[in-house]
C-alpha atoms as a PDB file:
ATOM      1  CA  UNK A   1      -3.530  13.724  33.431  1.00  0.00           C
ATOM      2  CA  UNK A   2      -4.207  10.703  32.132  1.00  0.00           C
ATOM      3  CA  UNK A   3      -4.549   7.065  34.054  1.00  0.00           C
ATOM      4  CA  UNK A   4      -1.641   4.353  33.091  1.00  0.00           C
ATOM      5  CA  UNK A   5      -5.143   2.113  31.761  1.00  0.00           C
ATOM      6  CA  UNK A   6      -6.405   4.768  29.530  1.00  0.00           C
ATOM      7  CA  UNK A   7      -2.330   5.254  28.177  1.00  0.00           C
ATOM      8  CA  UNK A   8      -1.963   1.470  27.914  1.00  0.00           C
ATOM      9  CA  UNK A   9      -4.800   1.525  25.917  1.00  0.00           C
ATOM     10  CA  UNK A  10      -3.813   4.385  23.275  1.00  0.00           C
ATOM     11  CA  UNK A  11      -0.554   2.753  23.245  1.00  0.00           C
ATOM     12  CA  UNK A  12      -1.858  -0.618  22.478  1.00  0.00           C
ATOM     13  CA  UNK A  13      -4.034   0.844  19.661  1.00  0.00           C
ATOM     14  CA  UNK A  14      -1.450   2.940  18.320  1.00  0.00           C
ATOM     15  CA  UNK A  15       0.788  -0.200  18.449  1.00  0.00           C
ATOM     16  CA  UNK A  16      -1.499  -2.149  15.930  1.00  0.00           C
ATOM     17  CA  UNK A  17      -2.059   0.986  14.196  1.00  0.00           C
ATOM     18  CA  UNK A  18       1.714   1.287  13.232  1.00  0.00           C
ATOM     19  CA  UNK A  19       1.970  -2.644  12.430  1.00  0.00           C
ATOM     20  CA  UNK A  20      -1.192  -2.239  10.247  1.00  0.00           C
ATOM     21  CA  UNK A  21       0.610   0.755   8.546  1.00  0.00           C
ATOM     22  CA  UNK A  22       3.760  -0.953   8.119  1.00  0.00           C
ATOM     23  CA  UNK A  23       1.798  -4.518   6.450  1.00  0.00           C
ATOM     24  CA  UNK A  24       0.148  -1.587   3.824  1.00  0.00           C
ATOM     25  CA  UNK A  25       3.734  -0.336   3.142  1.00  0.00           C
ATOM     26  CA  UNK A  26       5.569  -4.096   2.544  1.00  0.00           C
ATOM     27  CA  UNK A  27       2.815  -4.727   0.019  1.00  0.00           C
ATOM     28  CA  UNK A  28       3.350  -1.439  -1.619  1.00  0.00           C
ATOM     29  CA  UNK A  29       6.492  -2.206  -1.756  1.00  0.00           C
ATOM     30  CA  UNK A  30       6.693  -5.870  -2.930  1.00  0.00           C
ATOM     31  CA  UNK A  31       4.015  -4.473  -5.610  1.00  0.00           C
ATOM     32  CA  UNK A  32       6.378  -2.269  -7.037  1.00  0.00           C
ATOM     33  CA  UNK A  33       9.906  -4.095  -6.783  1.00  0.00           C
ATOM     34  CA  UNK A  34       8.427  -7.376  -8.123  1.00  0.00           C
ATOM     35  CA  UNK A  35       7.012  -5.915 -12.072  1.00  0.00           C
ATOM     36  CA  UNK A  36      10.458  -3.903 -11.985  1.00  0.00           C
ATOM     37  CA  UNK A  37      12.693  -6.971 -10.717  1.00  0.00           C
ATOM     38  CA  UNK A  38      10.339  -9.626 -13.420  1.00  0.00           C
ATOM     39  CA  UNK A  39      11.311  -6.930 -16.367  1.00  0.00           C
ATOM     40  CA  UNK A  40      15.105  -6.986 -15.505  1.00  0.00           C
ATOM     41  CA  UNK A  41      15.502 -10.666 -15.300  1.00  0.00           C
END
């Protein structure tokens, strides 16, 4: 089993993990809407 420091821990990495993923996916994002929304306008 594991200790609530060692699960705070994973959780706190995993937490910066995710927001790390999601920052990659917003610029994905913006770097595909913005050409696409520059072309219609």
């Amino acid at each position: 089993m594991l200790t609530n420091g060692t699960t705070y821990q994973t959780a706190n990495r995993l937490d910066r993990f995710v927001g790390f993923e999601l920052l990659v996916m917003l610029y994905f994002l913006f770097a595909t809407i913005f050409p696409i929304l520059f072309q219609v306008s």
